[in-house]
Protein backbone atom coordinates (compact mmCIF):
# COMPACT_ATOMS: atom_id res chain seq x y z
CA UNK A 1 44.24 -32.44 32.31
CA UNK A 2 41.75 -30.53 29.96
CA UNK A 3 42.12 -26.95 30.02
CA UNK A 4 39.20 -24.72 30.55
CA UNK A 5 38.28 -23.10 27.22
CA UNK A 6 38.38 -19.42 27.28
CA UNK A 7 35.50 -17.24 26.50
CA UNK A 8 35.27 -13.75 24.96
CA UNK A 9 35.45 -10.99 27.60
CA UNK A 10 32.23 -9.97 27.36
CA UNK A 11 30.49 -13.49 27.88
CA UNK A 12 32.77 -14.08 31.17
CA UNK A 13 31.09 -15.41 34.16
CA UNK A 14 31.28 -11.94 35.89
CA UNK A 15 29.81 -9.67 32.86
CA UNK A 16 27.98 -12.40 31.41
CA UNK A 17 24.32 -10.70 32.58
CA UNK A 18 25.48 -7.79 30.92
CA UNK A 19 25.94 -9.51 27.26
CA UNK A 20 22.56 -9.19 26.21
CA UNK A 21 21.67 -5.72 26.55
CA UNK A 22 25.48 -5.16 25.02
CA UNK A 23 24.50 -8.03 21.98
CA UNK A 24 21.37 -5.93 20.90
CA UNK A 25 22.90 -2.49 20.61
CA UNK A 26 25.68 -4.12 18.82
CA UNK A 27 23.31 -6.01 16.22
CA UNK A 28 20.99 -3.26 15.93
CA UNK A 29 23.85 -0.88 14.87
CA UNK A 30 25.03 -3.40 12.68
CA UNK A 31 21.44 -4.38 10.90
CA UNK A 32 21.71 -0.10 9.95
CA UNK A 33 25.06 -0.48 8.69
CA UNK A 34 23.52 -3.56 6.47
CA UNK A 35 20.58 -1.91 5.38
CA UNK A 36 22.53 0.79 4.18
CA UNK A 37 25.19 -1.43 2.24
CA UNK A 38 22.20 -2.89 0.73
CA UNK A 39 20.80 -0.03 -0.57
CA UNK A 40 23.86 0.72 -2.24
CA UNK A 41 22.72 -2.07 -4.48
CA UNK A 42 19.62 -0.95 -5.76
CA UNK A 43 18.46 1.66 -7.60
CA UNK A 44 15.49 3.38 -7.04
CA UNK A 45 13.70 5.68 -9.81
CA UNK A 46 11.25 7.84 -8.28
CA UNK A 47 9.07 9.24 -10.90
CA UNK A 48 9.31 9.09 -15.03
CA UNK A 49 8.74 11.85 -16.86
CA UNK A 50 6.73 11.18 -20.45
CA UNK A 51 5.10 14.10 -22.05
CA UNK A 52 2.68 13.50 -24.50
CA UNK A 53 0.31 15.83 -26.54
CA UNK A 54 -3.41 15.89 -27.29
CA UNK A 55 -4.78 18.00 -30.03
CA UNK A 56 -8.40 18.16 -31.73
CA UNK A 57 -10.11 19.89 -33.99
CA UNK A 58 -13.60 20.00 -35.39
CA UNK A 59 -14.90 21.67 -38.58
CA UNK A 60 -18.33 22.18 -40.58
CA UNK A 61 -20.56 23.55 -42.97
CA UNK A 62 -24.02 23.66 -42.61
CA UNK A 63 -26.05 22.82 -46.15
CA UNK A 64 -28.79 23.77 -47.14
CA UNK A 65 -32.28 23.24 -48.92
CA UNK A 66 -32.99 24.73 -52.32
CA UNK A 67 -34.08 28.32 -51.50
CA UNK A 68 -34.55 32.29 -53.49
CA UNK A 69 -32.03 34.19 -50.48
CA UNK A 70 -28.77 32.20 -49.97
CA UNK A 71 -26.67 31.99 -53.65
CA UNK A 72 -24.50 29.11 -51.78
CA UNK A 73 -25.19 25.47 -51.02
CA UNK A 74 -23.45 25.91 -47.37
CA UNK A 75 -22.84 28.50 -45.07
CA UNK A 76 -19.37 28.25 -43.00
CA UNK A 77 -19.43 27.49 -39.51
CA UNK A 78 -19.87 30.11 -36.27
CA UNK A 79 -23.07 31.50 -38.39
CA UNK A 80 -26.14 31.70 -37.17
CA UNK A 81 -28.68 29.57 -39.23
CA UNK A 82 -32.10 29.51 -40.03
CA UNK A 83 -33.48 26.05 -38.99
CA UNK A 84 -36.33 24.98 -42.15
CA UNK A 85 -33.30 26.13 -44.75
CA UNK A 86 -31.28 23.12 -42.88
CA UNK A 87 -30.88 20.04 -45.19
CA UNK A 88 -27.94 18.53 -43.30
CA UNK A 89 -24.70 19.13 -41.69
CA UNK A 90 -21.12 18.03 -43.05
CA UNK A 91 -18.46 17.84 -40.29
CA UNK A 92 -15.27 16.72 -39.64
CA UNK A 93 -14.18 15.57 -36.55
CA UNK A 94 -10.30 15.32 -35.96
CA UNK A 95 -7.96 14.41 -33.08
CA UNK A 96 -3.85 13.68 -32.81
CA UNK A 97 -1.95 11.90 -30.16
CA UNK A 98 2.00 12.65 -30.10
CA UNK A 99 4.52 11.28 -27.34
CA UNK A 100 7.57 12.08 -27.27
CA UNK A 101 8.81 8.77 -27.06
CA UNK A 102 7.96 5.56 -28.65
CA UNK A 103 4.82 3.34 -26.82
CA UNK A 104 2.96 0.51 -27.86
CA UNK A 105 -0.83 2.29 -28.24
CA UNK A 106 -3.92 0.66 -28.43
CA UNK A 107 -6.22 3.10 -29.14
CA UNK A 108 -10.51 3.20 -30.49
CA UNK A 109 -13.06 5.67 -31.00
CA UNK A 110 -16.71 5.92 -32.27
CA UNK A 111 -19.10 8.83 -33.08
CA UNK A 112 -22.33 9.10 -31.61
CA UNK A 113 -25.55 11.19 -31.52
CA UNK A 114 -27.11 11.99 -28.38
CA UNK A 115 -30.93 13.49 -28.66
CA UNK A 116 -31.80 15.35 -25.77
CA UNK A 117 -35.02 17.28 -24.38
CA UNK A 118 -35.16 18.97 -21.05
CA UNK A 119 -37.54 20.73 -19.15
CA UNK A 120 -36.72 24.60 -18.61
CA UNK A 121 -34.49 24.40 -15.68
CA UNK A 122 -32.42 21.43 -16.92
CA UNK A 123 -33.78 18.21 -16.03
CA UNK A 124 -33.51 15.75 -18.89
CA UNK A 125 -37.23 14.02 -19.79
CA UNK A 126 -36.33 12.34 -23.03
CA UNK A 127 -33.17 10.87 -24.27
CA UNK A 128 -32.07 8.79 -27.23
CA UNK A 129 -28.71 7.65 -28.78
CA UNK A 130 -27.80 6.85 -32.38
CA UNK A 131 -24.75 5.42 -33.63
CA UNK A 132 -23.30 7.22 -36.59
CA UNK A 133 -20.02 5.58 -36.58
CA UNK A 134 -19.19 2.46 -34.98
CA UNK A 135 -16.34 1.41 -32.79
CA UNK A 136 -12.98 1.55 -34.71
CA UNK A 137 -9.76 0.08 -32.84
CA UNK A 138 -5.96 0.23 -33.78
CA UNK A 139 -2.59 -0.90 -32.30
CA UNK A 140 0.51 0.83 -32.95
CA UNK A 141 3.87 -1.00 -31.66
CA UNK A 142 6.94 1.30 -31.09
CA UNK A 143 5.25 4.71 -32.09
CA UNK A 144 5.00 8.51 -30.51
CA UNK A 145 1.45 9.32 -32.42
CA UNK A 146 -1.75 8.12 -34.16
CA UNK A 147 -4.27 10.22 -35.74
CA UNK A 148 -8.13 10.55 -36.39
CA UNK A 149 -9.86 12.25 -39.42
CA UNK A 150 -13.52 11.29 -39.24
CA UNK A 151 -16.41 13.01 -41.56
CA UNK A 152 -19.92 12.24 -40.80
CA UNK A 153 -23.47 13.94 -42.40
CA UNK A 154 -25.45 14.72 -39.84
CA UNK A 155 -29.48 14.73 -40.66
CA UNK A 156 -30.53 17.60 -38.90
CA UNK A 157 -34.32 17.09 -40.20
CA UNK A 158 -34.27 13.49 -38.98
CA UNK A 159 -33.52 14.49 -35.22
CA UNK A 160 -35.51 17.73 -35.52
CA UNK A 161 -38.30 15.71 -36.59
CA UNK A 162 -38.02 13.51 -33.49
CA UNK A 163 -38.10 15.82 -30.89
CA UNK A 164 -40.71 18.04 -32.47
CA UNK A 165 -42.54 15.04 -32.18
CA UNK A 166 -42.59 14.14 -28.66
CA UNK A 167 -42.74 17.70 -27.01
CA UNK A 168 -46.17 18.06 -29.77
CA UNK A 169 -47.49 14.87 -28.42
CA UNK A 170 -47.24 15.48 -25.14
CA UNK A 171 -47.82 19.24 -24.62
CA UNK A 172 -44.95 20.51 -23.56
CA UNK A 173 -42.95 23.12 -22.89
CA UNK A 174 -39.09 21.87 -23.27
CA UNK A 175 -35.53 22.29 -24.87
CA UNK A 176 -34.49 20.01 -27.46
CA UNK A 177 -30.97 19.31 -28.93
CA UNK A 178 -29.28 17.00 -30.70
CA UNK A 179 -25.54 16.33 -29.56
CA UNK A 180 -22.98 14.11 -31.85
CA UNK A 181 -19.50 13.17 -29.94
CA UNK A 182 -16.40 11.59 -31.08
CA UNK A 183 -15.17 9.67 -28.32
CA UNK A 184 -11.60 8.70 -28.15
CA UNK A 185 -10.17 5.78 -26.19
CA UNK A 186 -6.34 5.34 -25.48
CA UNK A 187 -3.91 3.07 -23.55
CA UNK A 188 -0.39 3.11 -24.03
CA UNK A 189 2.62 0.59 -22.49
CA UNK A 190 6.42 1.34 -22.36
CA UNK A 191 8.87 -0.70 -21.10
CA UNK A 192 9.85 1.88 -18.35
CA UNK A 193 6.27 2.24 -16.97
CA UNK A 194 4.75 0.61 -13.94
CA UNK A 195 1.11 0.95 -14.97
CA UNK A 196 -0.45 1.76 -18.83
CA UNK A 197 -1.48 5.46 -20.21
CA UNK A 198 -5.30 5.93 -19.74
CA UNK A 199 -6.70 8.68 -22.01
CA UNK A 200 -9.80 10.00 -23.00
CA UNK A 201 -10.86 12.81 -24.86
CA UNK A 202 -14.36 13.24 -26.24
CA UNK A 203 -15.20 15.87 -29.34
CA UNK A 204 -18.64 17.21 -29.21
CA UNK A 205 -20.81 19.41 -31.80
CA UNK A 206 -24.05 21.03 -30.06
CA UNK A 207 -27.23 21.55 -32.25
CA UNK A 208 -29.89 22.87 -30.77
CA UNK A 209 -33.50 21.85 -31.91
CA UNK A 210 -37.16 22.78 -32.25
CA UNK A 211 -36.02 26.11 -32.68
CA UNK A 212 -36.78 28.98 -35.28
CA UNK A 213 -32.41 29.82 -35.61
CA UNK A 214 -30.08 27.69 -34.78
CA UNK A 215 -26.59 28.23 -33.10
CA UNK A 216 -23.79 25.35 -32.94
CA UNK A 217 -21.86 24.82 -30.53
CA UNK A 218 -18.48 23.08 -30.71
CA UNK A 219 -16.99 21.53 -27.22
CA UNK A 220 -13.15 19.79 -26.65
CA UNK A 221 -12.91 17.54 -23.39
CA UNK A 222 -9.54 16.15 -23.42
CA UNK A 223 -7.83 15.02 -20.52
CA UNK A 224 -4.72 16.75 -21.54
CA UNK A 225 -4.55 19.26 -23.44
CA UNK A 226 -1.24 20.42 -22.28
CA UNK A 227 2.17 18.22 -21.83
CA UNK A 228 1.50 15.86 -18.90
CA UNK A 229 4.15 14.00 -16.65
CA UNK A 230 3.35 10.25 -15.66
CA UNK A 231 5.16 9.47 -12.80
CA UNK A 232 6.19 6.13 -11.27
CA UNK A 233 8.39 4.19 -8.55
CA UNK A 234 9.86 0.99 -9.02
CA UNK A 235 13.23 -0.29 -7.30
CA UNK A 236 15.78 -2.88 -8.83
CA UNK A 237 18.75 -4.72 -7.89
CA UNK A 238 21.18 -3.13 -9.54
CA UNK A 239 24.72 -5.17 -7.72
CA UNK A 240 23.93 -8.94 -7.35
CA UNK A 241 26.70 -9.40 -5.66
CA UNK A 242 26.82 -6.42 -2.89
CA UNK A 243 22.95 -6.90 -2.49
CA UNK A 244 23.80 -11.14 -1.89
CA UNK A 245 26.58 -10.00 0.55
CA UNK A 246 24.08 -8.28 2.44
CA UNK A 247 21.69 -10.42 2.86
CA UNK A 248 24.28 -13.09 4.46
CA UNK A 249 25.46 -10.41 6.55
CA UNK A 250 21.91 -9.50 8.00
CA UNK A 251 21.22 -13.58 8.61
CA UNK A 252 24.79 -14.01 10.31
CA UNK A 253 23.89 -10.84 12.36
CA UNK A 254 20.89 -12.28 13.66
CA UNK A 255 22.35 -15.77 14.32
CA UNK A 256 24.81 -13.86 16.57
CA UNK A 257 22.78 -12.10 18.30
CA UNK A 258 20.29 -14.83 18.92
CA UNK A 259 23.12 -17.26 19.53
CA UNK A 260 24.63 -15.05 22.49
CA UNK A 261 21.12 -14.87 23.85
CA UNK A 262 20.64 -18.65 23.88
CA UNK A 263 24.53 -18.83 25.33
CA UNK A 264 23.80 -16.64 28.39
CA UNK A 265 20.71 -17.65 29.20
CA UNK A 266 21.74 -21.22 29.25
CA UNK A 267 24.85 -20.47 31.03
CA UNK A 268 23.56 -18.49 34.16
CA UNK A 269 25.61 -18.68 36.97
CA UNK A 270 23.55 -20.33 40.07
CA UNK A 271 23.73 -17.86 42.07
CA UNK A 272 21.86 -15.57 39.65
CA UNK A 273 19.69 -17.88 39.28
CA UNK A 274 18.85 -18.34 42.93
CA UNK A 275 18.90 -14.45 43.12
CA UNK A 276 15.95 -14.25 40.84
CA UNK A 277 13.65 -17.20 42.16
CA UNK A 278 14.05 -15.46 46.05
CA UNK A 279 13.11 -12.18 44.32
CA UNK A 280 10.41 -13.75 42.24
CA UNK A 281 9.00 -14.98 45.48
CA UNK A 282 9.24 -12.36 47.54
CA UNK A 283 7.19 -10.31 45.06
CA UNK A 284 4.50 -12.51 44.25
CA UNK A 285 3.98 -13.76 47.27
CA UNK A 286 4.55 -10.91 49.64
CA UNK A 287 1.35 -10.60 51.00
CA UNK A 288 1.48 -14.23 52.72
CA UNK A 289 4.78 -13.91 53.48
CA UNK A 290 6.49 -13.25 57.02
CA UNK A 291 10.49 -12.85 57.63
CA UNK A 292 11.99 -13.66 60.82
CA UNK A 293 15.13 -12.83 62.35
CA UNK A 294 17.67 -15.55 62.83
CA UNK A 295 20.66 -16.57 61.63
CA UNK A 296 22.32 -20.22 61.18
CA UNK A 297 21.70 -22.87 58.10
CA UNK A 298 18.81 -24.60 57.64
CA UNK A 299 20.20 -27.57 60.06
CA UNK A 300 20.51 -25.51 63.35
CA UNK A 301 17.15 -24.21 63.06
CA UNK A 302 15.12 -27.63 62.19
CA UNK A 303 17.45 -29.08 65.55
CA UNK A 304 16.61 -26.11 67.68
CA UNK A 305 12.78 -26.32 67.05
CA UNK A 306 11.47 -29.36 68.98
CA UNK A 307 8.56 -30.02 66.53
CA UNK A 308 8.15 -32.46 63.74
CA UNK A 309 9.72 -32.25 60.40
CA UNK A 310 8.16 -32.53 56.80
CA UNK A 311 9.99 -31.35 54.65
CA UNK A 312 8.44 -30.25 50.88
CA UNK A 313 10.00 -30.64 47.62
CA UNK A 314 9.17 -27.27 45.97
CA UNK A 315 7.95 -23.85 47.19
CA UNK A 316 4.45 -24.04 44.90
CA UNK A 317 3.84 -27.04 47.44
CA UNK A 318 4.15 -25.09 50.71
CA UNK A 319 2.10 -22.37 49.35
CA UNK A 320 -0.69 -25.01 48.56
CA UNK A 321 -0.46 -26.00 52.32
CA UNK A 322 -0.82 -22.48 53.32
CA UNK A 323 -3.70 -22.42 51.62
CA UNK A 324 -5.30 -25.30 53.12
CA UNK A 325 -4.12 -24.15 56.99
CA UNK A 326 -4.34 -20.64 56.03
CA UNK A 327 -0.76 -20.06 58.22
CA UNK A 328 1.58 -17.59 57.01
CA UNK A 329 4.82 -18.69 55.44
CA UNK A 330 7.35 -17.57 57.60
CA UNK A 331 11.13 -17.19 56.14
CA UNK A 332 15.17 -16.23 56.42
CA UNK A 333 17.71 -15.77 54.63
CA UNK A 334 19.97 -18.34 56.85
CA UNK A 335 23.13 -18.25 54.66
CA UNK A 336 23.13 -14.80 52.44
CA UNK A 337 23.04 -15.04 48.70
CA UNK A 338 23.06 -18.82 49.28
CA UNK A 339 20.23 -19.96 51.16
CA UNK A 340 17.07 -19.34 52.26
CA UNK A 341 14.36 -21.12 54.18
CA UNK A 342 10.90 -21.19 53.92
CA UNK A 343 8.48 -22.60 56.56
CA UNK A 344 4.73 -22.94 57.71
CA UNK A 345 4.35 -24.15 61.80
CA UNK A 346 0.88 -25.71 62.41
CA UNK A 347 1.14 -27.32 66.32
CA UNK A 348 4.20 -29.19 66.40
CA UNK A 349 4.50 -29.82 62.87
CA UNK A 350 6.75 -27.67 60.66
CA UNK A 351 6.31 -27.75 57.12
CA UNK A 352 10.09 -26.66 55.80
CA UNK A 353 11.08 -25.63 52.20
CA UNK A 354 14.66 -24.66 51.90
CA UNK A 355 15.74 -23.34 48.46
CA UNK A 356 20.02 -23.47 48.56
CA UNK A 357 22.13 -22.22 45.24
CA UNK A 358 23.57 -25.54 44.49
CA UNK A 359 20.18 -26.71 43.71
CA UNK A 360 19.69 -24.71 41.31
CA UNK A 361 20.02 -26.47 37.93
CA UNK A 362 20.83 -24.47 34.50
CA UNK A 363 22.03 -26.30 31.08
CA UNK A 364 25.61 -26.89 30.44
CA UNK A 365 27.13 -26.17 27.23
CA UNK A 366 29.37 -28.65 25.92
């Protein structure tokens, strides 16, 4: 005689309903448990700290024509100048990049003249650009600086000359100056970073034109000028093994959990089964739906009713014929928890559906 295999306590006939609920607290718990062991195995860096410097400088003399009042052939900068003793202007445009660690920099820079006239309040009418020094590019692997010593001549006459030009030929009334800029380009990699250093810095000397004195201007736009912090996140696996153990853990938790699921809902007793279909019907269909009183099976009260018979294979069916007579479905629970009829009388014709808890049919598991 085979013997009846036993199940675990919880998946009995009696608490079997009750797995479910129990099943997802359990695995939810557990899938926080996991997720915690697994984060044991990683390590997460939230931010990396690389401080770099930015420095420039920028220097000049102005020179000047053969004249009887100056006994020099420049005058320093931060003077004031007069503008038809201008021959040119020498200047030397500087700029150093240190990091405190070693990157792989890629860095490039140029020098350019911008001439500019405006109107009096600002609005630009005339503008032209004039490459003094073209586009010079480096790389550096493994180093923490680079630096830039660039001197240029700068033909103040030439540029004066221009925009003396156009405000004369047009009539005018306008401010003129000529601007030259050292613009610096830099991106830097380390193994640690997520994304590459972007820098810029641009150097800028400001020579006014078309004017009887002449006052220079010197201007640093650097993106940082002070130490800066680059920050990043990144996570890595940092314990193989733990982080492989929890990953099996997290899959067997789920195949549990849907594996109990699938066991009790394939396993239903019959009676819970009929339990829900007599619920399900009474609240879908209560509004063409009539109990009587009675009691007595099925039998007694088809033998005690001296009408015709038909009986009909599935409650969707009677509710089809109610439909068509438009009768209400009368019904009883004859035997309780265990059967219940279902009928529609139309003359002496009664249409019977009787729904037991034997006929209900649920999966076996082998």
């Amino acid at each position: 005689m085979k013997s009846k295999e036993k199940e675990l306590p919880f998946l009995e006939e009696k608490d079997r309903e009750k797995a479910i609920p129990i099943a997802l607290i359990y695995g939810v718990v557990g899938m926080l448990i996991i997720l915690l062991i697994a984060s044991l195995s990683l390590t997460f860096k939230k931010e990396y700290v690389l401080r770099y410097t930015e420095h420039s400088d920028l220097d000049y003399n102005v020179y000047l024509k053969d004249n009887n009042f100056y006994g020099t052939k420049f005058l320093p900068k931060d003077k004031n100048y007069i503008s038809t003793l201008i021959n040119y202007i020498d200047a030397d445009f500087s700029y150093d990049f240190t990091s405190e660690e070693n990157i792989d920099l890629e860095y490039s820079y140029y020098i350019k003249a911008t001439l500019l006239v405006d109107t009096s309040t600002g609005k630009n009418i005339y503008k032209k650009e004039d490459t003094i020094l073209e586009r010079q590019s480096f790389n550096k692997t493994n180093n923490t600086k680079f630096e830039i010593a660039e001197n240029v001549k700068i033909d103040y006459s030439k540029y004066n000359t221009m925009a003396s030009n156009f405000i004369n030929q047009y009539d005018i009334s306008a401010n003129s100056k000529v601007v030259v800029s050292l613009y610096v380009d830099i991106d830097g990699k380390h193994s640690n970073f997520n994304k590459s250093i972007h820098d810029k810095a641009v150097v800028s000397l400001e020579i006014p034109l078309t004017n009887k004195t002449v006052d220079i201007n010197m201007n640093y736009e650097l993106s940082n000028n002070v130490n800066a912090i680059l920050q990043y996140r990144s996570t890595r696996i940092s314990h193989p093994v733990l982080f492989i153990i929890s990953i099996a853990l997290a899959v067997l938790d789920i195949v549990v959990i849907v594996g109990i699921i699938y066991y009790v809902t394939s396993n239903r007793d019959n009676k819970v089964l009929y339990a829900r279909k007599l619920n399900k019907i009474l609240r879908d269909y209560s509004r063409c739906l009539s109990q009587v009183i009675g009691t007595g099976d099925a039998e007694e009260l088809i033998h005690t009713k001296t009408m015709e018979v038909e009986n009909v294979i599935s409650f969707d069916d009677l509710v089809n014929i109610r439909d068509i007579l438009e009768k209400p479905i009368l019904y009883r629970e004859t035997i309780p928890n265990k059967e219940t009829v279902f009928y529609i009388v139309e003359n002496n014709i009664c249409y019977l559906y009787v729904m037991r808890v034997e006929d209900m049919k649920r999966k076996k598991i082998k």
